[in-house]
Protein backbone atom coordinates (compact mmCIF):
# COMPACT_ATOMS: atom_id res chain seq x y z
CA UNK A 1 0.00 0.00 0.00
CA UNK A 2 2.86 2.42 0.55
CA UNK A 3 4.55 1.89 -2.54
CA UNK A 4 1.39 1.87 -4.62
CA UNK A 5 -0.59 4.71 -2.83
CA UNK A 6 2.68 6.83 -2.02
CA UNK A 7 5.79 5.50 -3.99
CA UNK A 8 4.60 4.90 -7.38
CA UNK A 9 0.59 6.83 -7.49
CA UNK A 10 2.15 8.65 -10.36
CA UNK A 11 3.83 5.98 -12.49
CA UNK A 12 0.15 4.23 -11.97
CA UNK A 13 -1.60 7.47 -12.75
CA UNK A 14 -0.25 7.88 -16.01
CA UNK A 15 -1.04 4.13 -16.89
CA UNK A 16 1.55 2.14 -15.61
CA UNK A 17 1.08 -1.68 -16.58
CA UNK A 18 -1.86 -0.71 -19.24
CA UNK A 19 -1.26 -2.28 -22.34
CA UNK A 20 -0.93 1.20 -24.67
CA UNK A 21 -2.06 -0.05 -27.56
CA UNK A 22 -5.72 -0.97 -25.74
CA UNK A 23 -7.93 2.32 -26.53
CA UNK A 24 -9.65 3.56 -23.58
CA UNK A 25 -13.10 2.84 -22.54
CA UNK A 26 -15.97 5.69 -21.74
CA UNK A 27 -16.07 6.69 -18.24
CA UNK A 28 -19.95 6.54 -17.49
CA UNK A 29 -20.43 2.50 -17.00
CA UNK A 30 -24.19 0.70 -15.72
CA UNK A 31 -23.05 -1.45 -12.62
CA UNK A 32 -24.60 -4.26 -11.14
CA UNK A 33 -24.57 -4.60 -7.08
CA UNK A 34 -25.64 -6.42 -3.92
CA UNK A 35 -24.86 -6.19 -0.51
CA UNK A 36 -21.95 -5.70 1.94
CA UNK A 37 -18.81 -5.86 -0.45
CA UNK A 38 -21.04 -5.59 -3.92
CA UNK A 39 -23.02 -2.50 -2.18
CA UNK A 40 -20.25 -0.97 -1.76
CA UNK A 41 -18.81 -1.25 -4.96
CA UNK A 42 -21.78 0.19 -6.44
CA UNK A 43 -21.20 3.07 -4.41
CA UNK A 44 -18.11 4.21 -5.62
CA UNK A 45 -19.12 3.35 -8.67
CA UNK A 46 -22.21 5.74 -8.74
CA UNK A 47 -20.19 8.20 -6.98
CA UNK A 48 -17.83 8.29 -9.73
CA UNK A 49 -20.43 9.16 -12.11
CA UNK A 50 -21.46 5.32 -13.15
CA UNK A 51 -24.50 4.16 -13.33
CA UNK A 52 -25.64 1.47 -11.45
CA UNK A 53 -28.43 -1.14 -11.59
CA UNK A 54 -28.62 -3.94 -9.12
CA UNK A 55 -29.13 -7.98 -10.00
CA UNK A 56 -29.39 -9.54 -6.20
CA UNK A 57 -30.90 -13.37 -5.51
CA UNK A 58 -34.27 -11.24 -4.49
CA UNK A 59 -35.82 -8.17 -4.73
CA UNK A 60 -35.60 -8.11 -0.59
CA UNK A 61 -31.41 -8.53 -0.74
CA UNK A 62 -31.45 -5.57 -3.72
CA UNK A 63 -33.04 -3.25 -2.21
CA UNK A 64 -30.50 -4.07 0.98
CA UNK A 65 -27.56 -2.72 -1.30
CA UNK A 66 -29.42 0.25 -1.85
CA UNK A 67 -29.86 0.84 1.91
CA UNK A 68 -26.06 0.30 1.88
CA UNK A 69 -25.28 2.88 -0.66
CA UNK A 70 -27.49 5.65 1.12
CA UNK A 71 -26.15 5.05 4.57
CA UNK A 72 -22.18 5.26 3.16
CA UNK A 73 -23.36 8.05 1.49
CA UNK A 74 -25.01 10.04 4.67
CA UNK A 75 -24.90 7.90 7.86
CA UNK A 76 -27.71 10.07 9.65
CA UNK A 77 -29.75 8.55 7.36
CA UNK A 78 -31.22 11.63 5.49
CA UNK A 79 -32.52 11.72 1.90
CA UNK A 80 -30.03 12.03 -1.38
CA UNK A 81 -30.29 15.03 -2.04
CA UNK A 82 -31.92 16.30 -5.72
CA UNK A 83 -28.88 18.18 -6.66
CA UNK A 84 -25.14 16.61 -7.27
CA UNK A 85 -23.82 14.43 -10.14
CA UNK A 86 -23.02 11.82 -7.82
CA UNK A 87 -26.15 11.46 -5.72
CA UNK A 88 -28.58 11.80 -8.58
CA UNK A 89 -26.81 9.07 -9.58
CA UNK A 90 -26.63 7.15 -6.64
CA UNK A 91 -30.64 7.98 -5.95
CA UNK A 92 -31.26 6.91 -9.77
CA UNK A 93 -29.79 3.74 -9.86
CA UNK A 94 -31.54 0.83 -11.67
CA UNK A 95 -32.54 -1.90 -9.40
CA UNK A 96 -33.74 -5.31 -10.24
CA UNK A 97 -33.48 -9.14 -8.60
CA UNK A 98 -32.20 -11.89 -10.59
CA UNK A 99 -33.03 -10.11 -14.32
CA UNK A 100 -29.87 -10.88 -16.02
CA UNK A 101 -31.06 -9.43 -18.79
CA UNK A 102 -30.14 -6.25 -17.80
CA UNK A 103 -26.88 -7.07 -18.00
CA UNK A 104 -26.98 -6.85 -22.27
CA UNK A 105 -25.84 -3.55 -22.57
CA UNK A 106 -22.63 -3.48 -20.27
CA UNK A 107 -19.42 -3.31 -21.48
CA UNK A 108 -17.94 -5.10 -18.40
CA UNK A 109 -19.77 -7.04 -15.53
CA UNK A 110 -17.92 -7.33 -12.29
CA UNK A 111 -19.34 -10.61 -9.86
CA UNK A 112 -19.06 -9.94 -6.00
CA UNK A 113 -20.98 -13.22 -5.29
CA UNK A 114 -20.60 -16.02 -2.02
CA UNK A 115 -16.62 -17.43 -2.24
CA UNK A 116 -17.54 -20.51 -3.95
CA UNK A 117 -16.86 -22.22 -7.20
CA UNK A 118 -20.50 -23.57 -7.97
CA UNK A 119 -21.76 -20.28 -6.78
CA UNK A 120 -19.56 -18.52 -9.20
CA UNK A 121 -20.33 -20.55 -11.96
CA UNK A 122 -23.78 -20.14 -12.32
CA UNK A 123 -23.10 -16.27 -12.41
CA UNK A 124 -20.25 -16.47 -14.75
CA UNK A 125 -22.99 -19.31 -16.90
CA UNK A 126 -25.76 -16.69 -17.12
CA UNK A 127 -24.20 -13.62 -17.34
CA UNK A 128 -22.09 -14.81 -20.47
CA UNK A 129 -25.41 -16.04 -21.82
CA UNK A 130 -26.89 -12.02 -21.91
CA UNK A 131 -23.27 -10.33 -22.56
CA UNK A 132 -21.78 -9.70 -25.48
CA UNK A 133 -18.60 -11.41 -27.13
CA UNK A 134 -15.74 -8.87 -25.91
CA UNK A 135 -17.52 -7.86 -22.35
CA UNK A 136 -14.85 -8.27 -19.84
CA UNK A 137 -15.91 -9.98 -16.79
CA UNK A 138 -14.38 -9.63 -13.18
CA UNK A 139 -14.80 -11.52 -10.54
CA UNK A 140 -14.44 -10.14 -6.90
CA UNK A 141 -12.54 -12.89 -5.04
CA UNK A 142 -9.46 -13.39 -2.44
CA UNK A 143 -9.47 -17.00 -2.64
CA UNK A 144 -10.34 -18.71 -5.84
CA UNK A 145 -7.65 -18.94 -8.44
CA UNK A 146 -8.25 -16.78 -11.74
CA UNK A 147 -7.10 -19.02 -14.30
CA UNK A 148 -9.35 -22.19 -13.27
CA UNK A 149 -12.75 -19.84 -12.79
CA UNK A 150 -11.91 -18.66 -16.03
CA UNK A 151 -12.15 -22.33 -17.49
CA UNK A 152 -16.10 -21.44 -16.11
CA UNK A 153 -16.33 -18.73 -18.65
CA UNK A 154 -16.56 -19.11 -22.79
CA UNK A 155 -14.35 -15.83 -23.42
CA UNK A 156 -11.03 -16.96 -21.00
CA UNK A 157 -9.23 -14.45 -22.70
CA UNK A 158 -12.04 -11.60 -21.14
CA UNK A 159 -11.76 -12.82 -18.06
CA UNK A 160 -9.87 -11.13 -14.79
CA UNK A 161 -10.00 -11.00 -11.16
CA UNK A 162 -11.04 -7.56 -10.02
CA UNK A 163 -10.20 -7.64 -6.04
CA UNK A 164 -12.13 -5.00 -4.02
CA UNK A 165 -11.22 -5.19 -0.07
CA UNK A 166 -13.58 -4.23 2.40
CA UNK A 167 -15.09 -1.39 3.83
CA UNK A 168 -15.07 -0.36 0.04
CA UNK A 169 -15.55 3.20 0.61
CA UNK A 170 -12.62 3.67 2.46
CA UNK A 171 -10.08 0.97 0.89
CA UNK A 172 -8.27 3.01 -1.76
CA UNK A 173 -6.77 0.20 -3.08
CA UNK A 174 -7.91 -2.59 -5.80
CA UNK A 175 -6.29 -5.71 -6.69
CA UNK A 176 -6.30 -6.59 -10.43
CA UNK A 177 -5.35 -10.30 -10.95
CA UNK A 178 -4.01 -11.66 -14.60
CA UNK A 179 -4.66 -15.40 -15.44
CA UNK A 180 -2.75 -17.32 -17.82
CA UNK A 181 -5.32 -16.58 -20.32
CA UNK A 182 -6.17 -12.92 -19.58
CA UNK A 183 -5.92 -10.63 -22.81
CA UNK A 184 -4.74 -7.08 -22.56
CA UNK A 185 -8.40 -5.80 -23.43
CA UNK A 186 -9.22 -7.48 -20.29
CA UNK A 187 -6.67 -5.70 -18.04
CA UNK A 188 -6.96 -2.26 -19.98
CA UNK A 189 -10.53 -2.10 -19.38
CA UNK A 190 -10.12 -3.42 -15.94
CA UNK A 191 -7.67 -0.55 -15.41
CA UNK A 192 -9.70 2.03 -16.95
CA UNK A 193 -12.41 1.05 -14.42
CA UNK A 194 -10.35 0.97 -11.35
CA UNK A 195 -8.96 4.33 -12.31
CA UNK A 196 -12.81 5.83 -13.43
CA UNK A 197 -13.91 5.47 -10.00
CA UNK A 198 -10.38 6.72 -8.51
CA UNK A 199 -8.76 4.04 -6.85
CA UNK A 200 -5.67 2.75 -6.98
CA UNK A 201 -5.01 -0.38 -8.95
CA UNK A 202 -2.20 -2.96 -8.40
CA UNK A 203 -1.62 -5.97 -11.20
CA UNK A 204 -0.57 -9.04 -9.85
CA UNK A 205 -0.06 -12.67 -11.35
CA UNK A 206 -2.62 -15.39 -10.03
CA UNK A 207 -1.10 -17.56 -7.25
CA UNK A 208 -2.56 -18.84 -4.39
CA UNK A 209 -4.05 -15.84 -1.77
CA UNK A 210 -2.67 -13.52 -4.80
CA UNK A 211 -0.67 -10.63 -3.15
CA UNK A 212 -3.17 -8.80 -0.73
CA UNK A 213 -4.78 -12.05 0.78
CA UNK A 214 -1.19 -13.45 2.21
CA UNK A 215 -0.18 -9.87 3.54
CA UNK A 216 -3.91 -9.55 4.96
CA UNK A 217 -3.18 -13.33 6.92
CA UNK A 218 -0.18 -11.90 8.03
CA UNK A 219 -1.77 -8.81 9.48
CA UNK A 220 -5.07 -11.02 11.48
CA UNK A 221 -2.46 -13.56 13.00
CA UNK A 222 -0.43 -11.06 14.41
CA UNK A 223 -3.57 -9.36 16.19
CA UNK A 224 -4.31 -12.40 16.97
CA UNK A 225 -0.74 -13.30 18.68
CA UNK A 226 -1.27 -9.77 20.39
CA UNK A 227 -4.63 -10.50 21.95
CA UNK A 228 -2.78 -14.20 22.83
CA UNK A 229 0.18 -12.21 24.71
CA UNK A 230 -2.52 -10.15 26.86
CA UNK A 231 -3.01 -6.61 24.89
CA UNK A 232 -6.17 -5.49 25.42
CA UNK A 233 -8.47 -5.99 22.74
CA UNK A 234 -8.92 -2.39 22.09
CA UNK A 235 -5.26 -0.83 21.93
CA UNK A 236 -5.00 -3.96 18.40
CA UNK A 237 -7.78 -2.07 16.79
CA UNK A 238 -6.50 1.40 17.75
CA UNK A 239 -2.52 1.03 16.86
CA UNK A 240 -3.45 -0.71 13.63
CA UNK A 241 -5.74 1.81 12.96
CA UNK A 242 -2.61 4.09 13.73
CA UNK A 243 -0.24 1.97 11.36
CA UNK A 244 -2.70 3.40 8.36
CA UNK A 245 -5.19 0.35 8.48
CA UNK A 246 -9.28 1.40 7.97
CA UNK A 247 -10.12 -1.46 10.14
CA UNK A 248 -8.52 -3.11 12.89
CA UNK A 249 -7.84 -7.25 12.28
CA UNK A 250 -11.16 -8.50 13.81
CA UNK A 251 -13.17 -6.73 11.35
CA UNK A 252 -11.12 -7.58 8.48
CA UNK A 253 -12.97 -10.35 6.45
CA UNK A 254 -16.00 -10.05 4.92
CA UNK A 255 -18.65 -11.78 2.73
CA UNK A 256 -19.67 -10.86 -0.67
CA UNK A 257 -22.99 -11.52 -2.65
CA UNK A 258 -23.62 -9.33 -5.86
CA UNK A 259 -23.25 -9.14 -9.38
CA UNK A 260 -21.77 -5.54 -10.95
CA UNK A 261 -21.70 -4.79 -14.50
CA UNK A 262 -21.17 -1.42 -16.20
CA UNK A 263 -21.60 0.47 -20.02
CA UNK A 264 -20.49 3.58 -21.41
């Protein structure tokens, strides 16, 4: 994080790691969210200037992400307001249940569904039956290995992980994982995206926990070795929140369900 948000933000703002001769993608993609993790995706995604439209497993879990979205945006709960790029946006968002037709028009759907292979199969199966040929499709994951869910999908080559961490709205960085048969389309649009909605992207190569997941292990089972040794429960979440972390390391896993997907 310090070398990507500090060190190098400027070699990554000018494009670092984008394949150049990928042309760039609009800035005003239709995204497709849920809760938790997928909420807040949306967020910064309709914040950004994206619009977003919701495919949940109900029309009771959808309209949960857009609970999500309105509390991140004002936690006291108020209205959006009627004025503001963003919030009309955010207020304006498309929201359906399990309509994957919606998804025809995107130029790239992002998954954020439960961390498991059958789970993300069916998504990756339906989606690609809606999408066109050269959509890209991420999937949000920390555990399963790029290159075999892409085996899942028809278009291998438009497949990459996209690797949001969690609370979204505060986590400036996003992890953008290659698989052995990722195309530069698919990692120039990723990196289009991440920068659209102004994060900061880092590329890795797929291996096991990727990059973030194995520093993120790291960083529970040494609170967890602190709380072992006697320090008080409280000073772990304060003095990592003092190291630069959003979160201390109990409330650093999460769970995602959703389905994103966004168009120029």
């Amino acid at each position: 994080m310090i070398r990507s948000l500090f060190v190098s933000l400027q070699e990554l703002n000018k494009g670092a790691r984008r394949p150049s001769r990928c042309r760039r993608r609009g800035s005003r993609p239709s995204r497709h969210r849920g809760r938790f993790m997928g909420a807040g995706i949306a967020y910064v995604t309709a914040l950004a200037g994206i619009n977003v439209v919701l495919i949940d497993r109900d029309q009771s879990a959808a309209d949960r992400g857009k609970e999500h979205s309105q509390k991140a945006h004002d936690p006291a709960g108020r209205a959006w307001p009627r004025h503001g790029g963003g919030t009309r946006r955010l207020a304006g968002a498309h929201h359906r249940d399990r309509d994957y037709d919606a998804l025809e028009d995107c130029d790239m759907v992002i998954e954020a569904v439960f961390e498991d292979r059958n789970v993300k199969a069916e998504a990756i199966a339906r989606t690609e039956a809606v999408i066109g040929d050269h959509v890209v499709f991420g999937s949000n994951t920390s555990t399963l290995a790029i290159t075999s869910l892409a085996k899942l999908s028809k278009r291998p080559a438009c497949f990459i992980g996209v690797h949001f961490f969690s609370p979204v709205e505060r986590m400036l960085l996003v992890e953008i994982i290659v698989g052995k048969a990722t195309g530069d389309a698919a990692l120039a649009a990723a990196l289009d995206y991440v920068r659209a909605i102004r994060r900061t992207p880092i590329v890795v190569n797929d291996s096991r926990g990727f990059y973030t997941s194995r520093v993120v292990g790291t960083y529970l089972r040494e609170g967890h070795l602190m709380l072992a040794e006697g320090v008080p429960a409280a000073m772990i979440e304060n003095v990592a929140r003092m190291a630069g972390m959003p979160v201390g390391p109990p409330r650093s896993t999460t769970r995602s369900r959703s389905i994103c997907g966004w168009k120029s």
